[in-house]
Protein backbone atom coordinates (compact mmCIF):
# COMPACT_ATOMS: atom_id res chain seq x y z
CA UNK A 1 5.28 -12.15 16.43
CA UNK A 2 8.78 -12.13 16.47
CA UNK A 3 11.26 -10.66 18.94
CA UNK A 4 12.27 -7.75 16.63
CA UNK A 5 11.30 -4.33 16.73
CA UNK A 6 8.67 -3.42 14.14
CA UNK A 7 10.22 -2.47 10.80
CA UNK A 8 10.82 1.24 10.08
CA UNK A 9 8.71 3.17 13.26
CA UNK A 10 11.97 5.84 13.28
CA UNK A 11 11.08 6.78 9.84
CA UNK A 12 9.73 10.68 9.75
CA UNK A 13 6.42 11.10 7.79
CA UNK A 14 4.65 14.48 7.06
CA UNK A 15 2.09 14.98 8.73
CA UNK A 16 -0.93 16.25 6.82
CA UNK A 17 -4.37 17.79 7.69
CA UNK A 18 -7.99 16.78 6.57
CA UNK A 19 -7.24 18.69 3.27
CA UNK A 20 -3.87 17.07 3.13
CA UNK A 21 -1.76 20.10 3.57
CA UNK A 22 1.90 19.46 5.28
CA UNK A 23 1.12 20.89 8.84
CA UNK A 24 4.55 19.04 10.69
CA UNK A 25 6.52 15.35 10.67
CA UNK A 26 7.09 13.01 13.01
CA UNK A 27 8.23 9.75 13.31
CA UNK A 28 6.55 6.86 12.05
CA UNK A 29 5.77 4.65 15.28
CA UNK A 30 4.80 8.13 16.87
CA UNK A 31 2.38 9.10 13.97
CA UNK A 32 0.49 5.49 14.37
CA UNK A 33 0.50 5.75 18.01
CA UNK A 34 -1.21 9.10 18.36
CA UNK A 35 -3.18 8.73 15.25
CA UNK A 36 -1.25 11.23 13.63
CA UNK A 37 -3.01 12.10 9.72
CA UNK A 38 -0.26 10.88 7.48
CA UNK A 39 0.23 10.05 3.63
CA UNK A 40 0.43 6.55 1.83
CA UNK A 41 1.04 5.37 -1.39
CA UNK A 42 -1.08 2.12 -2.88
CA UNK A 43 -0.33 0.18 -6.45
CA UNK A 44 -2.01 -2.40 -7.76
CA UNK A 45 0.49 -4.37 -9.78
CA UNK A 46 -0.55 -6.03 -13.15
CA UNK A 47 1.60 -8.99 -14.61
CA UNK A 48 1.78 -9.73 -18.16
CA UNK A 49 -1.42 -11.90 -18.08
CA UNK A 50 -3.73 -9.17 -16.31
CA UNK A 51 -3.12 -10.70 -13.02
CA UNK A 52 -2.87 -8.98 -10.04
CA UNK A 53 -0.29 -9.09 -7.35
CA UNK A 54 -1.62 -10.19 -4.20
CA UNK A 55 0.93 -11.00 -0.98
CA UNK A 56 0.51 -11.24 2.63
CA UNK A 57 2.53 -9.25 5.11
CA UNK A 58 4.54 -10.15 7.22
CA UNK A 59 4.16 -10.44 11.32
CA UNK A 60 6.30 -7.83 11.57
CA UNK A 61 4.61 -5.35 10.01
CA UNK A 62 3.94 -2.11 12.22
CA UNK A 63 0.32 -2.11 11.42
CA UNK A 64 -2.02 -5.02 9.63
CA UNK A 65 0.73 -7.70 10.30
CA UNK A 66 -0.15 -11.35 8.69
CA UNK A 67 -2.91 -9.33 6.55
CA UNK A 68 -3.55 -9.86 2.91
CA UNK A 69 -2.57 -7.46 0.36
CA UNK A 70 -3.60 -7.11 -3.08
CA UNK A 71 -1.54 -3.68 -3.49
CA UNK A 72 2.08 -3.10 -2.73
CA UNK A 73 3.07 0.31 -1.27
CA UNK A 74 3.46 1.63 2.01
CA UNK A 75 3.99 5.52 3.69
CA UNK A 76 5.57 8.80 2.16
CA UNK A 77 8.31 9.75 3.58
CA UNK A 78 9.03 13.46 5.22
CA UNK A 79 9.15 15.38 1.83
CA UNK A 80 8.79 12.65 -0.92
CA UNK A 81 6.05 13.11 -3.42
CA UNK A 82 3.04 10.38 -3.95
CA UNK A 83 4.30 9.41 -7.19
CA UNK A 84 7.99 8.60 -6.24
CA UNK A 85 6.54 6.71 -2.79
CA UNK A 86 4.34 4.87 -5.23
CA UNK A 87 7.23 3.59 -7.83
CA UNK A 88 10.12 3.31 -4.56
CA UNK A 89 7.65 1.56 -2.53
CA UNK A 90 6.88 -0.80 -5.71
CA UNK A 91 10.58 -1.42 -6.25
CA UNK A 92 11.16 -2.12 -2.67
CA UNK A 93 8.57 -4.73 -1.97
CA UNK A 94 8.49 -6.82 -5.62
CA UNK A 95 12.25 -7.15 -5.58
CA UNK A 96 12.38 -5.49 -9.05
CA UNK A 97 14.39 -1.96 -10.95
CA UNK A 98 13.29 -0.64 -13.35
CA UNK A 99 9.70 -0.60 -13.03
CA UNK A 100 8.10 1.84 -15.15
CA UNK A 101 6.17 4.80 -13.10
CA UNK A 102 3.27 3.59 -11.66
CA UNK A 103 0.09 5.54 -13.10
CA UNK A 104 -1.86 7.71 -10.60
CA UNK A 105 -5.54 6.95 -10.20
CA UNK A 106 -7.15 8.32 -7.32
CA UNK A 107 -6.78 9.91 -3.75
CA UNK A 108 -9.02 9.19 -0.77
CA UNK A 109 -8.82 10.00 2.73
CA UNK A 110 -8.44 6.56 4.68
CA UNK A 111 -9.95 6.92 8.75
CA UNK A 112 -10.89 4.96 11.16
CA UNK A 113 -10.56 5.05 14.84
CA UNK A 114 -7.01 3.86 14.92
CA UNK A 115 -6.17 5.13 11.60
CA UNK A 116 -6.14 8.24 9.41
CA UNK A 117 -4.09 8.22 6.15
CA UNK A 118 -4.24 10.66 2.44
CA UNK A 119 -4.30 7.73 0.37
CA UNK A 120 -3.05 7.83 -3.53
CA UNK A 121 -4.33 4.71 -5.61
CA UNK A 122 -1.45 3.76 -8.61
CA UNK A 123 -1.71 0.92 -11.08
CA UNK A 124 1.38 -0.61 -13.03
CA UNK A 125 2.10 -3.62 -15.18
CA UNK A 126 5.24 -5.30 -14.16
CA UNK A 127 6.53 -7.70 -16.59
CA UNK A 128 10.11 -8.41 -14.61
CA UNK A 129 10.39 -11.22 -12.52
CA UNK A 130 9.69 -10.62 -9.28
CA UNK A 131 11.55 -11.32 -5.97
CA UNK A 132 9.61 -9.73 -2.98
CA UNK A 133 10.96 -8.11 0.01
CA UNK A 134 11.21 -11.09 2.63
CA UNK A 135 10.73 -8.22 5.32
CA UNK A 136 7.75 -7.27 4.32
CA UNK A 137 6.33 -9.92 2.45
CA UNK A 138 5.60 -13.63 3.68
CA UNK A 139 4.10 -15.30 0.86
CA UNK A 140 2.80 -14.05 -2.53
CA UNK A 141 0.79 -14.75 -6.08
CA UNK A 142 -0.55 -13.79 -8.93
CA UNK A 143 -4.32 -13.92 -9.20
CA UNK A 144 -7.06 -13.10 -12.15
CA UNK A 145 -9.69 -10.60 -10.87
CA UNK A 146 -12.39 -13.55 -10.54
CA UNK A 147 -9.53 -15.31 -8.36
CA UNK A 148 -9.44 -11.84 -5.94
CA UNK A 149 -13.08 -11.36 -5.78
CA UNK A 150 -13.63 -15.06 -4.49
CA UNK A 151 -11.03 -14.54 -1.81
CA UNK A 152 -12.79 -11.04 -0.61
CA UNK A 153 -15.20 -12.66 2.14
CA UNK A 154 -12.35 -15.31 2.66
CA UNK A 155 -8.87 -13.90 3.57
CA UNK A 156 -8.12 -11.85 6.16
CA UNK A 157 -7.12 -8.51 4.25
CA UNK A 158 -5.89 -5.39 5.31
CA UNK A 159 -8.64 -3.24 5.98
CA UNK A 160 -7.08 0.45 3.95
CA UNK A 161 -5.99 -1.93 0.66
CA UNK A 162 -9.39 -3.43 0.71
CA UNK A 163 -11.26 0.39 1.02
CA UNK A 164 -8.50 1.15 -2.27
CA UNK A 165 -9.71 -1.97 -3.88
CA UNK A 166 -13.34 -1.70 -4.06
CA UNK A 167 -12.90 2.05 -4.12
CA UNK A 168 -10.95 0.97 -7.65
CA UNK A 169 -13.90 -1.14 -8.64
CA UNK A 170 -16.18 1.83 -8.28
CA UNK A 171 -13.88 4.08 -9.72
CA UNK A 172 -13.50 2.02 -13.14
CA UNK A 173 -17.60 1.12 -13.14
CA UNK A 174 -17.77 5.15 -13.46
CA UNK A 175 -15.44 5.59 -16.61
CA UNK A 176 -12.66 7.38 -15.03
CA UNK A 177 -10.45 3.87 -14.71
């Protein structure tokens, strides 16, 4: 870990309840500390060749730091709506404008013990060349679904964009994708 702060913990989220109704905000670091019920936007980013964009955070990331990715995305801020988290968020970490709107999937309700998160699951095809956020990502590729699956079981990933993932998988085997 560096000696710098963790990136963006003064940043005020809205604070949501199980049905993910705005019930207050408060700031970032403050909503992960007390396990504050927050929103988050995921999209899984398609280049040209069907690939997917998969990157691994950096160690100065306020939660999952050094964790694979295979989504880009992050919180909503204090009055933002999922879908313009979802294409900001995109901009932001692939180093791109101009992005087309990310299309919405599906919403899930991420918790764990340390964790609780309304989660919105967006897909996009980004045929611009990308230059990724150096403060938020470390390293980065394209791979083929086959190439993901076999690094499932291998890479550290973070555990929310993994849930997304295979809750994508699902979510296509049924139709709806």
């Amino acid at each position: 870990m560096t000696d710098q702060q963790p990136l963006n913990a003064d940043e005020i989220l809205d604070i949501v309840d199980e049905c993910d109704r705005v019930v207050g905000q408060a700031p970032r670091g403050e909503a992960y500390a007390r396990n504050l019920r927050h929103r988050c936007a995921f999209v899984l980013v398609r280049d040209a060749d069907d690939r997917i964009f998969v990157h691994r955070r950096t160690d100065r990331k306020l939660v999952f730091p050094s964790h694979y990715d295979m989504f880009v995305g992050g919180v909503v801020g204090a009055g933002e709506s999922y879908d313009e988290a979802a294409l900001r968020e995109a901009e932001e970490e692939l180093g791109v404008e101009g992005l087309g709107q990310p299309e919405p999937c599906f919403t899930f309700l991420y918790e764990e013990d340390e964790h609780s998160w309304w989660s919105a699951v967006y897909e996009v095809r980004c045929t611009l060349p990308v230059a990724p956020q150096e403060s938020e990502v470390a390293w980065h590729t394209f791979l083929t679904d086959d190439e993901l699956t076999q690094r499932l079981d291998a890479w550290p990933w973070v555990p929310d964009g993994l849930a997304a993932y295979r809750r994508m998988l699902e979510w296509r085997a049924s139709g709806k994708g």
